[in-house]
C-alpha atoms as a PDB file:
ATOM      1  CA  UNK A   1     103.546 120.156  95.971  1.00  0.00           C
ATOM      2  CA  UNK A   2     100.998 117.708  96.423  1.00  0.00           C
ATOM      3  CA  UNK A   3      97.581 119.265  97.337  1.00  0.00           C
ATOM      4  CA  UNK A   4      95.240 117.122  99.611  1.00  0.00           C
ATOM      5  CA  UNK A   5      92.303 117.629  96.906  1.00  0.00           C
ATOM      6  CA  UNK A   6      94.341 116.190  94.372  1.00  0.00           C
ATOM      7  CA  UNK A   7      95.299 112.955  96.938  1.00  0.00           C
ATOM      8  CA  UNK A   8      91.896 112.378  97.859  1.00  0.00           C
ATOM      9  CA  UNK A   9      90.704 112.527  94.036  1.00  0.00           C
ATOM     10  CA  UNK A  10      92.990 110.228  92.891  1.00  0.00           C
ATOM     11  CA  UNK A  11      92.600 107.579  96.328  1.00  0.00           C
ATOM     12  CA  UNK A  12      88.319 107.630  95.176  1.00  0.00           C
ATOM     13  CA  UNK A  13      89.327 107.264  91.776  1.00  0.00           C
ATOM     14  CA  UNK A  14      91.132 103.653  92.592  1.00  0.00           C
ATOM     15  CA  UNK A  15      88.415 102.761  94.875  1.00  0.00           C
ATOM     16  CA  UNK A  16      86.111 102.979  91.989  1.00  0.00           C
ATOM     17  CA  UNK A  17      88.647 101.238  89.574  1.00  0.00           C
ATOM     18  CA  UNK A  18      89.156  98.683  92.054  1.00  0.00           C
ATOM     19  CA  UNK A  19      85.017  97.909  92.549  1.00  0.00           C
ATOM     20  CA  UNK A  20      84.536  97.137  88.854  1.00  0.00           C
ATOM     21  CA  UNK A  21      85.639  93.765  88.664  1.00  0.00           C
ATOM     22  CA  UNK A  22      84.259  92.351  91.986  1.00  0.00           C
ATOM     23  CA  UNK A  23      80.979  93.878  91.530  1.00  0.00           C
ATOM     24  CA  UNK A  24      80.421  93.398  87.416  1.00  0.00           C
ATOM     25  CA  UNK A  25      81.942  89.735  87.759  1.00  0.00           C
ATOM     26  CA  UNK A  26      82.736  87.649  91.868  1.00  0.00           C
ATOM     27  CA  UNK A  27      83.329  84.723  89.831  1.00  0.00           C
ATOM     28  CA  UNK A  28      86.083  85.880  88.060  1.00  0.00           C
ATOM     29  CA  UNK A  29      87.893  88.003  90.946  1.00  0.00           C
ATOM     30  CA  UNK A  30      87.620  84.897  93.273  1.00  0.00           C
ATOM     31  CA  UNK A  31      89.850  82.818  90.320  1.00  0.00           C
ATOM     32  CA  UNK A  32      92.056  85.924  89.869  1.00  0.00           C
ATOM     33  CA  UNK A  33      92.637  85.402  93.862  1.00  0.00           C
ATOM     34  CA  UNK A  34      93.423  81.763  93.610  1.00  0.00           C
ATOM     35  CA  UNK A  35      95.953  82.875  90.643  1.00  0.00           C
ATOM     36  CA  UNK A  36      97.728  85.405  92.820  1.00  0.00           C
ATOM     37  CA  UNK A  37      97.786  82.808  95.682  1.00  0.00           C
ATOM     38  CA  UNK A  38      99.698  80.312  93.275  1.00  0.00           C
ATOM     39  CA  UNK A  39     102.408  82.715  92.481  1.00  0.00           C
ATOM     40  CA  UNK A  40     105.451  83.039  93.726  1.00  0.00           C
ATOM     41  CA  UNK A  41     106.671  85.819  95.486  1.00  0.00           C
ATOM     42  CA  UNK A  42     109.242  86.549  92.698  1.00  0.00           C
ATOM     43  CA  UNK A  43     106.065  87.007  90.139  1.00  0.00           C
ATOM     44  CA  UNK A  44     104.004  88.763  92.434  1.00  0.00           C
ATOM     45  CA  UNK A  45     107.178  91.592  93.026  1.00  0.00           C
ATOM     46  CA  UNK A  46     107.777  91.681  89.104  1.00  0.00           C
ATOM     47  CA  UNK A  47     103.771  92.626  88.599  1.00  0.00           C
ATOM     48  CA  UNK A  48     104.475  95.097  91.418  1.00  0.00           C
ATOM     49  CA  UNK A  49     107.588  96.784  90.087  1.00  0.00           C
ATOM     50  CA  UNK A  50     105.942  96.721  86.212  1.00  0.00           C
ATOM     51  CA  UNK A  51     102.634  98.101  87.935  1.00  0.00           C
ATOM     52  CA  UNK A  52     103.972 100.792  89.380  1.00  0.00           C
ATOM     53  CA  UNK A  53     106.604 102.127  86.787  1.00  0.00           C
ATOM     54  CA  UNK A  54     103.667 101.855  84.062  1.00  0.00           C
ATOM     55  CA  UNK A  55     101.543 104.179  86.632  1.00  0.00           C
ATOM     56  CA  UNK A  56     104.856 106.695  86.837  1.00  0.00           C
ATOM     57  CA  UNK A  57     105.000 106.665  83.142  1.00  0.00           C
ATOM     58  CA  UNK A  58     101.503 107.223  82.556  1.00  0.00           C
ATOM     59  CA  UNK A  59     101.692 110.482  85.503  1.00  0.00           C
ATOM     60  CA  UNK A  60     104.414 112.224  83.650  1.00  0.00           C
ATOM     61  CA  UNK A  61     102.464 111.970  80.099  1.00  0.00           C
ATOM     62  CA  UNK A  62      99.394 113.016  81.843  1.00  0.00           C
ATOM     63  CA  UNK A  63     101.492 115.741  83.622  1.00  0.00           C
ATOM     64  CA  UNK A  64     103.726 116.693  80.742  1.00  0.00           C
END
């Protein structure tokens, strides 16, 4: 059962994750960007799919 504690916890947690890189370094984000925008949508769904079965794996060792 997924408790709404938990959710929120884990939605700040990204947020925070997420504001590293534009905050420590704008430069670097704003070529990330420009990489993402020159890949196809093919590349962009395999980084997706690999993203979020990595996160899955990492939830049941965490949870194990």
């Amino acid at each position: 059962m997924i408790r709404w504690h938990d959710l929120g916890a884990a939605f700040a947690l990204l947020l925070v994750l997420e504001g590293i890189l534009p905050f420590l370094s704008p430069d670097r984000l704003r070529r990330i960007v420009r990489l993402v925008e020159s890949m196809g949508d093919q590349q962009l769904r395999f980084i997706g799919i690999t993203s979020m079965l990595l996160g899955l794996v990492m939830l049941y060792i965490v949870n194990r």
